[in-house]
C-alpha atoms as a PDB file:
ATOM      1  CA  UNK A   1      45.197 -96.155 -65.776  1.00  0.00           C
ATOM      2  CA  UNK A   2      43.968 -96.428 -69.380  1.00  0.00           C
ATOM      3  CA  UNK A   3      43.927 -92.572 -70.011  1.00  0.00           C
ATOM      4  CA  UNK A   4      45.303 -89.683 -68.760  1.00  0.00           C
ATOM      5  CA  UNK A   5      42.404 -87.529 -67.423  1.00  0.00           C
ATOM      6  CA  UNK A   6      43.025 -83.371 -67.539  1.00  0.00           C
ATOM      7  CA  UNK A   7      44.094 -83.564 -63.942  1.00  0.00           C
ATOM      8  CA  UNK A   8      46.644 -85.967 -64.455  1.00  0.00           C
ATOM      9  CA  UNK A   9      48.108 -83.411 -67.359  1.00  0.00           C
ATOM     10  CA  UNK A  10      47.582 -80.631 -65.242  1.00  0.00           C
ATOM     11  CA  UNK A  11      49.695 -82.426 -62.066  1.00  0.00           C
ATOM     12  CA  UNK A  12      52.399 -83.320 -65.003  1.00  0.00           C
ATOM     13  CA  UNK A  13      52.548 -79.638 -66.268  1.00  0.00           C
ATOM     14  CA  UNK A  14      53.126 -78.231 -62.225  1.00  0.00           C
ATOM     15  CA  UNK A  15      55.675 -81.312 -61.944  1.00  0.00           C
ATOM     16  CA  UNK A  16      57.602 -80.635 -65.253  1.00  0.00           C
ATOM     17  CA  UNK A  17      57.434 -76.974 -64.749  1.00  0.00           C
ATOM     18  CA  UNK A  18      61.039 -75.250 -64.402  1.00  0.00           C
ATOM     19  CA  UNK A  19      62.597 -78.369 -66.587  1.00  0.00           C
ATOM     20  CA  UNK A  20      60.898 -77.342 -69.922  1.00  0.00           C
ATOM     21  CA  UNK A  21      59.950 -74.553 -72.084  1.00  0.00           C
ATOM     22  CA  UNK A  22      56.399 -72.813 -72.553  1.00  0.00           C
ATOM     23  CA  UNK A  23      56.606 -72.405 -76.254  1.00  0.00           C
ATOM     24  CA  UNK A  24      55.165 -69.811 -77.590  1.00  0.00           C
ATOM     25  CA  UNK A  25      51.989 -69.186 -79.531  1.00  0.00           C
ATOM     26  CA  UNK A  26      52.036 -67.108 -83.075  1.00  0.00           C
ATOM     27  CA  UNK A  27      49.005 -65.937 -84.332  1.00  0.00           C
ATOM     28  CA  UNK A  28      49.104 -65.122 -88.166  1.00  0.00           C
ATOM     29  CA  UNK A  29      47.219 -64.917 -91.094  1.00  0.00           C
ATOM     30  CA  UNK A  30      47.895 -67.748 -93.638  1.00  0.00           C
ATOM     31  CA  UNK A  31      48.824 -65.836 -96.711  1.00  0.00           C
ATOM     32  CA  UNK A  32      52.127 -66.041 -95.993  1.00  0.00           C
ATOM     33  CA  UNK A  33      52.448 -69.878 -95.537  1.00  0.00           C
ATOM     34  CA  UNK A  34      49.847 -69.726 -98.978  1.00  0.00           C
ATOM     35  CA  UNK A  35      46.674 -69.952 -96.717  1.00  0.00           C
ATOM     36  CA  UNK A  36      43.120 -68.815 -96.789  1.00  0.00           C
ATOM     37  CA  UNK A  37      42.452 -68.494 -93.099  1.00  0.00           C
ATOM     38  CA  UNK A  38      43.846 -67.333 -90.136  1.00  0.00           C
ATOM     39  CA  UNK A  39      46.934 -69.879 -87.855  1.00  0.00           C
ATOM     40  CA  UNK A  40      47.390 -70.697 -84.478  1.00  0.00           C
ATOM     41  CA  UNK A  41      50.770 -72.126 -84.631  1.00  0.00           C
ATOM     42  CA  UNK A  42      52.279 -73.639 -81.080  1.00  0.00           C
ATOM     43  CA  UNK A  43      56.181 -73.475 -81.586  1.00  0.00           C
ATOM     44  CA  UNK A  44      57.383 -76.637 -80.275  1.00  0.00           C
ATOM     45  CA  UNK A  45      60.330 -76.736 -82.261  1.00  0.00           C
ATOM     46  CA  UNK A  46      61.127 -74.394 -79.916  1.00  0.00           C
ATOM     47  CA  UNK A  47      61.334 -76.997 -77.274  1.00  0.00           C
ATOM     48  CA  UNK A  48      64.457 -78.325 -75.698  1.00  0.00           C
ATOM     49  CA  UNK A  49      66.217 -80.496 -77.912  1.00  0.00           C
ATOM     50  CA  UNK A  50      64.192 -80.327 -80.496  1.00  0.00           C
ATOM     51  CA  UNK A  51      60.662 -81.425 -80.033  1.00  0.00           C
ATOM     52  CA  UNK A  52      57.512 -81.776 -77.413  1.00  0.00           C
ATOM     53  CA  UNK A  53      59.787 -84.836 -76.153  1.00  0.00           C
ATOM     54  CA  UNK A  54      61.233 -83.924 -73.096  1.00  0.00           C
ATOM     55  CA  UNK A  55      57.637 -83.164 -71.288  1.00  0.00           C
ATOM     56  CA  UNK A  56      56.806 -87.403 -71.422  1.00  0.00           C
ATOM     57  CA  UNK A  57      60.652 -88.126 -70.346  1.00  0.00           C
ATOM     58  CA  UNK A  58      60.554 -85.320 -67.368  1.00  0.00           C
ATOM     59  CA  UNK A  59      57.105 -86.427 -66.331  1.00  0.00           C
ATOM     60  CA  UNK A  60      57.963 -90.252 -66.336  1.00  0.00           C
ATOM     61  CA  UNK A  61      60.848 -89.715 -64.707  1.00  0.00           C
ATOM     62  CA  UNK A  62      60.097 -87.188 -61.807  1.00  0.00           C
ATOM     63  CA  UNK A  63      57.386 -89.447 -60.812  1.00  0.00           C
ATOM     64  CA  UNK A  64      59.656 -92.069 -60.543  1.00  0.00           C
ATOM     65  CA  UNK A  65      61.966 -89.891 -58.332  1.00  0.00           C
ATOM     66  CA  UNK A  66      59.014 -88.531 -56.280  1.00  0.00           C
ATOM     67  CA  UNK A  67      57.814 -92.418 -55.841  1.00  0.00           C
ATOM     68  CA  UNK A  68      61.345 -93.670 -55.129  1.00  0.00           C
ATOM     69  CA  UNK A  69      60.773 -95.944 -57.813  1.00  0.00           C
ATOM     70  CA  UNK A  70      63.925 -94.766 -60.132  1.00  0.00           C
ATOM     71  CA  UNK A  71      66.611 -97.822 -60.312  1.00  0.00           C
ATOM     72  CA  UNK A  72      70.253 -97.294 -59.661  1.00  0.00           C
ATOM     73  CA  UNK A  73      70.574 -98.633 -63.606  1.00  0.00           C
ATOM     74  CA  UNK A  74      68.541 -95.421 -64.363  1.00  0.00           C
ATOM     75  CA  UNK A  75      66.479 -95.462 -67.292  1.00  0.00           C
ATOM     76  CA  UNK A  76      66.804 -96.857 -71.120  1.00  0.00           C
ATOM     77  CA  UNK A  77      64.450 -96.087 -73.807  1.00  0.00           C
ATOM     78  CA  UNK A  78      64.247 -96.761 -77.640  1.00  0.00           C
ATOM     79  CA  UNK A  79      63.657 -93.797 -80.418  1.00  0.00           C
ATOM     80  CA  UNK A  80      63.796 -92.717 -83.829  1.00  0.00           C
ATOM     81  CA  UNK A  81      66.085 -89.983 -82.371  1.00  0.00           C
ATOM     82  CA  UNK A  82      63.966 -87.206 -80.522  1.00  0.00           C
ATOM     83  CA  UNK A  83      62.862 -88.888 -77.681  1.00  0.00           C
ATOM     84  CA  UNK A  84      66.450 -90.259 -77.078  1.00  0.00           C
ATOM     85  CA  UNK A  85      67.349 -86.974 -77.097  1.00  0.00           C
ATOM     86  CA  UNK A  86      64.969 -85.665 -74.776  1.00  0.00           C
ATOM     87  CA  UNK A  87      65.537 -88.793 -72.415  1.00  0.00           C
ATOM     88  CA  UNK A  88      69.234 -88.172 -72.598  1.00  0.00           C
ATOM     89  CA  UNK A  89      68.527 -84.267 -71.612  1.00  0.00           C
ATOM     90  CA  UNK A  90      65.745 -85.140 -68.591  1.00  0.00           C
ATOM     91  CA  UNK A  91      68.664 -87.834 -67.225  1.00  0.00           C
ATOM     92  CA  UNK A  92      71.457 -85.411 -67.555  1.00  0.00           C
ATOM     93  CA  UNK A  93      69.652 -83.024 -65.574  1.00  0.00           C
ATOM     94  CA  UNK A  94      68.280 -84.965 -62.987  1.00  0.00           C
ATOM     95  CA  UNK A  95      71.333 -87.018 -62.270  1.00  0.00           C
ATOM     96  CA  UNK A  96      70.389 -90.567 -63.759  1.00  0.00           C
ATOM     97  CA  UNK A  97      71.943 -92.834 -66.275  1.00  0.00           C
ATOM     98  CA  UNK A  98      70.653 -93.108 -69.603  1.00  0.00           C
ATOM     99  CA  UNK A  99      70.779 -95.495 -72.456  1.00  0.00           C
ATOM    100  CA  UNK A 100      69.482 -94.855 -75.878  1.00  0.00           C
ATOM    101  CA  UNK A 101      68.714 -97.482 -78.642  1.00  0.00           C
ATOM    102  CA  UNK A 102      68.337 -95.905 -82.281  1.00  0.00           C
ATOM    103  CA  UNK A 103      68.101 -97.300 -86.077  1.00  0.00           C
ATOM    104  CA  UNK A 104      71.076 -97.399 -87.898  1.00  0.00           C
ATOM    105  CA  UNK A 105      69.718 -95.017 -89.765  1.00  0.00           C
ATOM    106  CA  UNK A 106      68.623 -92.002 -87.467  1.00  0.00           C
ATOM    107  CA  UNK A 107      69.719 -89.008 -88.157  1.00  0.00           C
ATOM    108  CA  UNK A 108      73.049 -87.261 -87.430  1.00  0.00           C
ATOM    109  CA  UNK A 109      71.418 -84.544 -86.371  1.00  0.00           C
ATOM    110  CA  UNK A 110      69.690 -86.616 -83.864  1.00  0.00           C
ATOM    111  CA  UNK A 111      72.322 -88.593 -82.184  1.00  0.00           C
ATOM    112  CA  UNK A 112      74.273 -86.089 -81.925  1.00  0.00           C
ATOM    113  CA  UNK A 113      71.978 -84.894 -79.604  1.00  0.00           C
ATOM    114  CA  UNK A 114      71.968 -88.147 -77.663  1.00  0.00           C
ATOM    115  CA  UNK A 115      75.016 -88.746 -77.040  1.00  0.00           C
ATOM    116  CA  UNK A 116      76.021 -84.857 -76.290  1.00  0.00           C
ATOM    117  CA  UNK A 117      73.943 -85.268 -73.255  1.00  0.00           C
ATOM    118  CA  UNK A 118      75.858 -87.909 -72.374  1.00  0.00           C
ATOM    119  CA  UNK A 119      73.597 -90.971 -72.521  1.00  0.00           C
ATOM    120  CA  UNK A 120      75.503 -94.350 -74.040  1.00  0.00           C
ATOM    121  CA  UNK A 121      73.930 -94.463 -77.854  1.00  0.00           C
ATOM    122  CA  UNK A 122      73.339 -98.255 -79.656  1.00  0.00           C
ATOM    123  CA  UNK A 123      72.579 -98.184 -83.249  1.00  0.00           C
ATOM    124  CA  UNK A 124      70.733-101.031 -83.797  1.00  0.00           C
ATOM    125  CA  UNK A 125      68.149-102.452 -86.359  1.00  0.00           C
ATOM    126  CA  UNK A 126      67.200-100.521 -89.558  1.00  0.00           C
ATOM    127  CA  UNK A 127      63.591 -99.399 -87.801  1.00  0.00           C
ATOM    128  CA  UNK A 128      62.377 -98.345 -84.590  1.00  0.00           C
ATOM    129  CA  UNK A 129      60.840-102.005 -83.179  1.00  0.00           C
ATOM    130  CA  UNK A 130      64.004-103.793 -83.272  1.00  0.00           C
ATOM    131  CA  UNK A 131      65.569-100.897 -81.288  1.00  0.00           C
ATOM    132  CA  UNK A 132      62.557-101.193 -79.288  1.00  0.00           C
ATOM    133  CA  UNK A 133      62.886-105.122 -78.716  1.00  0.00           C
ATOM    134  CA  UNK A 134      66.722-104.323 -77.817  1.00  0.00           C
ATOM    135  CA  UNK A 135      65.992-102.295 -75.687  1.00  0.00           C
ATOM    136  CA  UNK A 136      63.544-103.825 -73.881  1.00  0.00           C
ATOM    137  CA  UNK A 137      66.153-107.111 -73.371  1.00  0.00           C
ATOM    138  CA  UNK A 138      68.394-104.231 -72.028  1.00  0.00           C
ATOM    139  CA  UNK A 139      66.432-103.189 -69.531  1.00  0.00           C
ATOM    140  CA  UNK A 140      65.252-106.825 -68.469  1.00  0.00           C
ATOM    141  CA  UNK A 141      69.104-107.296 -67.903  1.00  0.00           C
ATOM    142  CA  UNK A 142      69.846-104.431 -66.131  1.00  0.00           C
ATOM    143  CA  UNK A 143      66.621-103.409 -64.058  1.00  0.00           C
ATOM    144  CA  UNK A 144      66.826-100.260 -65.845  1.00  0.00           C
ATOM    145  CA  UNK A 145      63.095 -98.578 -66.300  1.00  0.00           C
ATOM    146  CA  UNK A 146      62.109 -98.297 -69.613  1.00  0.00           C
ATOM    147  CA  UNK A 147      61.144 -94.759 -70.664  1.00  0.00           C
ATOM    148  CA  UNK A 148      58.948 -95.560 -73.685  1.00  0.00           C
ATOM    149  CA  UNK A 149      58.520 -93.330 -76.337  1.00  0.00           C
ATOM    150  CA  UNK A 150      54.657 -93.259 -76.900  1.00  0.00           C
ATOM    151  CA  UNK A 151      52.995 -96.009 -74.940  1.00  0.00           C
ATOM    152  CA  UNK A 152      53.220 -95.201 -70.819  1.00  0.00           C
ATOM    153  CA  UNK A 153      50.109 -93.224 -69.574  1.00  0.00           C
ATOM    154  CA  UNK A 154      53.060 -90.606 -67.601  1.00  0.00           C
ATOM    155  CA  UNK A 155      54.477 -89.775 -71.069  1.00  0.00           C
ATOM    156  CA  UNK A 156      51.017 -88.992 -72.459  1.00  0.00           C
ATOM    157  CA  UNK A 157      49.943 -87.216 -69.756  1.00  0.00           C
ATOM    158  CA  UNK A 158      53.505 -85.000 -70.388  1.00  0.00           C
ATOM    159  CA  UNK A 159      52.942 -84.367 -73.990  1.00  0.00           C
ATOM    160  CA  UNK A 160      49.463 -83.288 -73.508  1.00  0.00           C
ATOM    161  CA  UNK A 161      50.626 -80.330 -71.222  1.00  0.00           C
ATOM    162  CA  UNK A 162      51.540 -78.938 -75.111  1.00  0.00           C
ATOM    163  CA  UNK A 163      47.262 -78.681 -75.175  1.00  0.00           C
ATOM    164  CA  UNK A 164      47.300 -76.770 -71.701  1.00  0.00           C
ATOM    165  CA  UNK A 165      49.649 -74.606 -72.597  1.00  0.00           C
ATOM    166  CA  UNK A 166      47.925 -73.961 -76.205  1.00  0.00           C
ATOM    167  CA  UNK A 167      44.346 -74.110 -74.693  1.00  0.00           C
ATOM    168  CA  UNK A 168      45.456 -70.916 -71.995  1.00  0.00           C
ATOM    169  CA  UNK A 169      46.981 -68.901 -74.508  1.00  0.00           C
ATOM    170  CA  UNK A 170      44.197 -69.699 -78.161  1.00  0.00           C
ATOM    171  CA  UNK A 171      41.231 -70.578 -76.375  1.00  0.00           C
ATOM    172  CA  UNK A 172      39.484 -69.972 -79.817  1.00  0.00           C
ATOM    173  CA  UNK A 173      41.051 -72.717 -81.528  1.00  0.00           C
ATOM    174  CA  UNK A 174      38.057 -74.917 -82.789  1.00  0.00           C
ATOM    175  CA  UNK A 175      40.987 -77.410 -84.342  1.00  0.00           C
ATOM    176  CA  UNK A 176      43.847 -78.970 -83.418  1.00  0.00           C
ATOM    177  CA  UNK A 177      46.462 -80.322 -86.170  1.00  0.00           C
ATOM    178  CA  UNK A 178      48.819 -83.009 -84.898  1.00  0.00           C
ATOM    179  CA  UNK A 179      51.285 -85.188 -86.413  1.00  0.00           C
ATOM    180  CA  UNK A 180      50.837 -88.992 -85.188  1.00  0.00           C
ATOM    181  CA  UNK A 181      53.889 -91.681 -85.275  1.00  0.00           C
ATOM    182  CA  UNK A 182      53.517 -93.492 -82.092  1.00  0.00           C
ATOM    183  CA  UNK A 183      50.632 -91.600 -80.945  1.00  0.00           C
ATOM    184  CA  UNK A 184      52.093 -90.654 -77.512  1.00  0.00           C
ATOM    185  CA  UNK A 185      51.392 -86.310 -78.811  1.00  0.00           C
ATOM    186  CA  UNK A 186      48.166 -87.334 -79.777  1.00  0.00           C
ATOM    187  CA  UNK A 187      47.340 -88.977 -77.157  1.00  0.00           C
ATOM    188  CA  UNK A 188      48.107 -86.641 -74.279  1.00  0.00           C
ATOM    189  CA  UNK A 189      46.573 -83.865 -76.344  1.00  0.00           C
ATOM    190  CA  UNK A 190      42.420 -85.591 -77.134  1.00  0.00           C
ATOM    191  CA  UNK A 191      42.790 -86.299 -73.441  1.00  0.00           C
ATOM    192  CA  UNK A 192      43.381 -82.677 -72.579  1.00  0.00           C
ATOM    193  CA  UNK A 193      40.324 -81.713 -74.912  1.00  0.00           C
ATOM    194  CA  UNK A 194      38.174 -84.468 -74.253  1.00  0.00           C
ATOM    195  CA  UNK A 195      34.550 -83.680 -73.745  1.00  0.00           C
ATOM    196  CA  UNK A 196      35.375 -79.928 -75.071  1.00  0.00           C
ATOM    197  CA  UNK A 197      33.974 -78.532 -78.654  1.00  0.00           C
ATOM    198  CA  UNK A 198      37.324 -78.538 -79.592  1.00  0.00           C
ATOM    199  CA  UNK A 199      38.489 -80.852 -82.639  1.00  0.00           C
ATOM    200  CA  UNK A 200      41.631 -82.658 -82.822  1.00  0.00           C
ATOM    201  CA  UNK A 201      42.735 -83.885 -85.849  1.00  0.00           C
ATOM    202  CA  UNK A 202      45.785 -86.558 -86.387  1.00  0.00           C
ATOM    203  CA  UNK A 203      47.999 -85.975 -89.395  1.00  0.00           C
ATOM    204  CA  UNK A 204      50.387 -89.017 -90.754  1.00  0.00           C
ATOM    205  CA  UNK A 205      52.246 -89.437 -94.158  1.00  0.00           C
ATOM    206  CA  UNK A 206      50.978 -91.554 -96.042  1.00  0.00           C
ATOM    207  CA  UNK A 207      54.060 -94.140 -95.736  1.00  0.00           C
ATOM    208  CA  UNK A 208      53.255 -94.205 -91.943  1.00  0.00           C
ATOM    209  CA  UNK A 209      49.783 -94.726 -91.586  1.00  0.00           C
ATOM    210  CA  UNK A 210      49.208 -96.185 -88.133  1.00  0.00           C
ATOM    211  CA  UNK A 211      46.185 -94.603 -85.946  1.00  0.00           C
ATOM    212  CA  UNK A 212      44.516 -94.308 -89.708  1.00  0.00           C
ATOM    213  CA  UNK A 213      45.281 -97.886 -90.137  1.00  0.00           C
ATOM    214  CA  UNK A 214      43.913 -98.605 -86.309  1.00  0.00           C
ATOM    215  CA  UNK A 215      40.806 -96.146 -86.645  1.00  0.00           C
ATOM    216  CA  UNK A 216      40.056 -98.087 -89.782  1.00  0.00           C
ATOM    217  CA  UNK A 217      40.593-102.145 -88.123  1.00  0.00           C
ATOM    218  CA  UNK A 218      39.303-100.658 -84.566  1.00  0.00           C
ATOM    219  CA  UNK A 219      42.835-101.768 -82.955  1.00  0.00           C
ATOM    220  CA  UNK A 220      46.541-100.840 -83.340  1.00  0.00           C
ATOM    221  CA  UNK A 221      47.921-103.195 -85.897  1.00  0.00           C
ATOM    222  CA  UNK A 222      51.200-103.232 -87.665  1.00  0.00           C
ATOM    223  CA  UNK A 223      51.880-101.002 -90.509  1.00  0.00           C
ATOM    224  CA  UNK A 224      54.374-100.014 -93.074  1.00  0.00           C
ATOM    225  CA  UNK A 225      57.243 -97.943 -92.188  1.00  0.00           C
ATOM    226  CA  UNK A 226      58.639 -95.068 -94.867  1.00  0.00           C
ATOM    227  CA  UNK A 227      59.041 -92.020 -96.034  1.00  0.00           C
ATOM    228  CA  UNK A 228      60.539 -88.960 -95.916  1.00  0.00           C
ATOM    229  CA  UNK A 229      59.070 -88.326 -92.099  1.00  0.00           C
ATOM    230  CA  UNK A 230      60.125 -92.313 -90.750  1.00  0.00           C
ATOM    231  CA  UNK A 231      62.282 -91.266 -88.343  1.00  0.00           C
ATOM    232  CA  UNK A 232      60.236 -89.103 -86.424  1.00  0.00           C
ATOM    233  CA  UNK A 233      56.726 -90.677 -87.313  1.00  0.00           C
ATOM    234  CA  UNK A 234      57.635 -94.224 -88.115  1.00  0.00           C
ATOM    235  CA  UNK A 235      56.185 -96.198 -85.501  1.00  0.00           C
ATOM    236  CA  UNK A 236      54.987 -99.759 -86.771  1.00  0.00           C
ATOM    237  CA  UNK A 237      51.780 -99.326 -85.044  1.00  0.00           C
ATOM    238  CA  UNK A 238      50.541 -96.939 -82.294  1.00  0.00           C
ATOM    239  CA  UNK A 239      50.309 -97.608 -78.630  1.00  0.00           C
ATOM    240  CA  UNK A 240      47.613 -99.429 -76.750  1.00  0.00           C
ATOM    241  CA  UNK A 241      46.887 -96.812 -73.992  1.00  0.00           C
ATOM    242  CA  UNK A 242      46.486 -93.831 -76.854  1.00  0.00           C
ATOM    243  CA  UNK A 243      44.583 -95.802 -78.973  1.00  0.00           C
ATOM    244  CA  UNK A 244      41.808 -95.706 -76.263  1.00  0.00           C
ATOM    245  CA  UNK A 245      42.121 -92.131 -75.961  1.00  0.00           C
ATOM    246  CA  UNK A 246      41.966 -91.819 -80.224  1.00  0.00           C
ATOM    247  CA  UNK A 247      38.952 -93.714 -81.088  1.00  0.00           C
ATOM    248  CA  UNK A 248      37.177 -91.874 -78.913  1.00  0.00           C
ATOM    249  CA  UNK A 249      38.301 -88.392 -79.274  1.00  0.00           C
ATOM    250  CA  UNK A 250      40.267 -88.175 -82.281  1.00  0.00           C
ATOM    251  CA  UNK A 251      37.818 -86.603 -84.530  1.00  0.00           C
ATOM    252  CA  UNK A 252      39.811 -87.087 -88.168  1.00  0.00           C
ATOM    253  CA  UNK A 253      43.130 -88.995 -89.118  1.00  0.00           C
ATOM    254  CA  UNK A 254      44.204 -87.634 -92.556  1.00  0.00           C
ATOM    255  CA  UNK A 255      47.246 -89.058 -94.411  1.00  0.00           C
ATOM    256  CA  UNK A 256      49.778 -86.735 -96.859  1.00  0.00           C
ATOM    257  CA  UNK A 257      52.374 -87.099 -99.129  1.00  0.00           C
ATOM    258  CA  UNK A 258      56.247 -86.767 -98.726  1.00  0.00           C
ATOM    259  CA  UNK A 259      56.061 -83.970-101.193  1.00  0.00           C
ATOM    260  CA  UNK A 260      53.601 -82.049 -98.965  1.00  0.00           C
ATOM    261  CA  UNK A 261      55.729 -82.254 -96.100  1.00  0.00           C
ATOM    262  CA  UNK A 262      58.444 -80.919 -97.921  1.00  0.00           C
ATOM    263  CA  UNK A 263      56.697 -78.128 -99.195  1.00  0.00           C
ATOM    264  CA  UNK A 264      55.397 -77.164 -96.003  1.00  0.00           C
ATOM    265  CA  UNK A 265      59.358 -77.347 -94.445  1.00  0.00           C
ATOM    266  CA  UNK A 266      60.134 -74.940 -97.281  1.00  0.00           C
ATOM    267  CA  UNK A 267      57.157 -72.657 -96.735  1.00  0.00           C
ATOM    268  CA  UNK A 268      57.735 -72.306 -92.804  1.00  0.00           C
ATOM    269  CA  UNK A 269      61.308 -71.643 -93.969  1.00  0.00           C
ATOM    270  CA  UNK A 270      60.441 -68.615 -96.280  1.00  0.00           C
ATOM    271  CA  UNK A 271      57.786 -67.051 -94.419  1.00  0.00           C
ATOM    272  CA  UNK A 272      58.915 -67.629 -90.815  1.00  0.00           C
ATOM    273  CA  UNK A 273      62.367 -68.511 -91.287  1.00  0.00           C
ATOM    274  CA  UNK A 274      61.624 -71.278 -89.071  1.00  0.00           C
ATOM    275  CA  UNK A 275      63.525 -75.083 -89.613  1.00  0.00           C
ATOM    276  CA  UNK A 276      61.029 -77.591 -88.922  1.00  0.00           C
ATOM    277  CA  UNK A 277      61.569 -81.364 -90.037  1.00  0.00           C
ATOM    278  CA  UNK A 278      59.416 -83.445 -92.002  1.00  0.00           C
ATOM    279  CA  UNK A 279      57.384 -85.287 -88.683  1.00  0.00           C
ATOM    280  CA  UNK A 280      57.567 -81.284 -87.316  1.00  0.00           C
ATOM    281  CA  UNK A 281      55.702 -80.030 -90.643  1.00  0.00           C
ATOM    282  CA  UNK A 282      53.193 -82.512 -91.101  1.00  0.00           C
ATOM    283  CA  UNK A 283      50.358 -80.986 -89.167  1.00  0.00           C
ATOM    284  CA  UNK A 284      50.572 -77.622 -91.261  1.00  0.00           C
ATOM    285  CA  UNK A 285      51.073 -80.209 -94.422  1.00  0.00           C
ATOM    286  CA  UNK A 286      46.983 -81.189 -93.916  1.00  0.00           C
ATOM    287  CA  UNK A 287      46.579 -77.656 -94.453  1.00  0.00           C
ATOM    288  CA  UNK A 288      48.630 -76.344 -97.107  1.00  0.00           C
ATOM    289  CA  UNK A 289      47.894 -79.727 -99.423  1.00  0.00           C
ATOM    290  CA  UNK A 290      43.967 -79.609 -99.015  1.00  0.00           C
ATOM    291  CA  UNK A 291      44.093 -83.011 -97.276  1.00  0.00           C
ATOM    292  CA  UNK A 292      42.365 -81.303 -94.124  1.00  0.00           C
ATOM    293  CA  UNK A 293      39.503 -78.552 -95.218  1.00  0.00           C
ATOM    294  CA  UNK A 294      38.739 -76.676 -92.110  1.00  0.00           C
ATOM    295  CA  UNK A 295      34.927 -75.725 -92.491  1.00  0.00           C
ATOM    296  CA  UNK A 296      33.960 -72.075 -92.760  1.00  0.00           C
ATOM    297  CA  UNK A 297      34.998 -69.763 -89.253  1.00  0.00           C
ATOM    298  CA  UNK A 298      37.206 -72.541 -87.953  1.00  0.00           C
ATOM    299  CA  UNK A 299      40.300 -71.160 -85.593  1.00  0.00           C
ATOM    300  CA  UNK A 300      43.168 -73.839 -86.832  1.00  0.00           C
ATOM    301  CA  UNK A 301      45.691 -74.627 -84.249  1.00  0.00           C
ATOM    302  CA  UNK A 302      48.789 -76.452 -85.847  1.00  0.00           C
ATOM    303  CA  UNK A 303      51.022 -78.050 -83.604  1.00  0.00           C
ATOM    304  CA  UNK A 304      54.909 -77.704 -85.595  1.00  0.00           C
ATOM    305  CA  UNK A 305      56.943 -80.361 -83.141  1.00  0.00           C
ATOM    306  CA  UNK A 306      59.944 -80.699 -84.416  1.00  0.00           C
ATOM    307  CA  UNK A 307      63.748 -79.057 -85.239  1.00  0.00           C
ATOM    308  CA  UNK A 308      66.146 -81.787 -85.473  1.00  0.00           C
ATOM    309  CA  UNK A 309      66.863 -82.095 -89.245  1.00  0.00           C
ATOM    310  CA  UNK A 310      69.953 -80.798 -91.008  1.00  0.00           C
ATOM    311  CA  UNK A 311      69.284 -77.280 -92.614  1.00  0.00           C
ATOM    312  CA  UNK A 312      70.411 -77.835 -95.731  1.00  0.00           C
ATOM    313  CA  UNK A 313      67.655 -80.488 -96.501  1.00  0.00           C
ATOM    314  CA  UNK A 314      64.982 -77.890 -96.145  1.00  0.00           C
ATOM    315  CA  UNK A 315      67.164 -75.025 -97.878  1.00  0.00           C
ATOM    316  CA  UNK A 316      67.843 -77.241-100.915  1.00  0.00           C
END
């Protein structure tokens, strides 16, 4: 499989259905958030734990159940913190042990998370790959399956039932905003629109730049890793199996500052009263920075996917 095609999303959505939330769509004009236009925002903050994570880990991991494929070592999976968390929630509810490797330096906020599910948390490296080689060794040792966090066609194919679910309830939106680390969001979600008029549009900071960085060399390549958005977005490069989807139906990759994503946390915060964190704001920074000029009569969709920062940072 080198893609998730719309009926492999739409089998993920019926299979993930009843362990995850349909997040709500808010329509609004942009003058609060600063804006010339009309929004389609698609709450995933909303999600449970935190972010669009937990529709790739219930996908990958029902399938495994439903194939009788899912080890007695149950699953182990490396993460800048959300995905850990949402593996640690789909394994908690379905009855199978988890392990979680994270940087050092993820987030309280985040582990917290992880370890409150009851998954067993190591802190190890001071980015995401050397969590990812541990916990690849881990799983080699144990026969644990790995749940990756971007690159496995069923995790795609669950993140880009967040473009059903926003395609059914705007089917005006002419753009899509998403925030890239890994890729595995903006994967799933050019697969859903594939072969529709509808653009989708990848947003990174500029001390992450990896599918601009790919787009640009015409293959995933390591990249820097920084910023104020690294531990949600700071994949060294993105994953083989999106990066097919991306260079064909990505139709933009736009980078923006740290400063943009902050003010975009702080406008969501005094207009919506809504906490996102700085990977979870980066879509509607494009916007609100002039790095992404929607052309006249466009119907933006921005994709906020993210919750799991301390409140105080964005209050400050």
């Amino acid at each position: 499989m080198t893609e998730p095609s719309r009926s492999d999303i739409a089998a993920a959505a019926a299979r993930i259905a009843g362990h995850v939330r349909r997040t709500p769509v808010l329509r609004m004009g942009g003058a609060d958030l600063g804006l010339d236009l009309p929004l389609i925002l698609k709450l995933e903050l909303l999600q449970a734990t935190g972010s669009f994570k937990p529709r790739g880990a219930f996908n990958t991991m029902l399938a495994a159940k439903e194939a009788g494929a899912m080890p007695a070592a149950g699953v182990v999976t490396a993460s800048g913190g959300n995905h850990g968390a949402a593996v640690a929630y789909a394994a908690r509810a379905l009855g199978v042990r988890a392990e979680v490797f994270c940087p050092v330096a993820t987030p309280a906020a985040k582990t917290a998370r992880i370890e409150g599910c009851g998954a067993t948390l190591h802190r190890v490296g001071a980015m995401y790959d050397e969590a990812r080689i541990a916990s690849e060794a881990r799983a080699a040792e144990t026969g644990a399956q790995i749940v990756h966090a971007y690159d496995q066609p069923g995790v795609l194919a669950g993140q880009g039932t967040v473009a059903l679910e926003l395609e059914q309830d705007a089917p005006e939106a002419t753009h899509v905003l998403v925030a890239t680390g890994g890729g595995g969001l903006i994967g799933g979600i050019a697969a859903w629109y594939a072969g529709t008029a509808t653009q989708v549009i990848s947003v990174e900071p500029e001390g992450c730049p990896t599918l601009a960085t790919a787009l640009r060399e015409g293959r995933p390549v390591p990249c820097p890793v920084g910023g104020v958005a690294a531990d949600s977005l700071g994949a060294r490069q993105v994953g083989a199996h999106m990066f097919r989807v991306a260079r064909q139906h990505v139709a933009q990759a736009v980078l923006v500052t740290d400063d943009a994503i902050r003010d975009a946390q702080r406008r969501l915060w005094d207009a919506l009263r809504l906490v996102a964190e700085p990977g979870g704001a980066a879509a509607l920074a494009a916007l609100t920075s002039g790095a992404f000029v929607p052309p006249a009569g466009a119907r933006v969709a921005v994709i906020l996917c993210g919750s799991n920062t301390d409140p105080a940072k964005v209050l400050g």
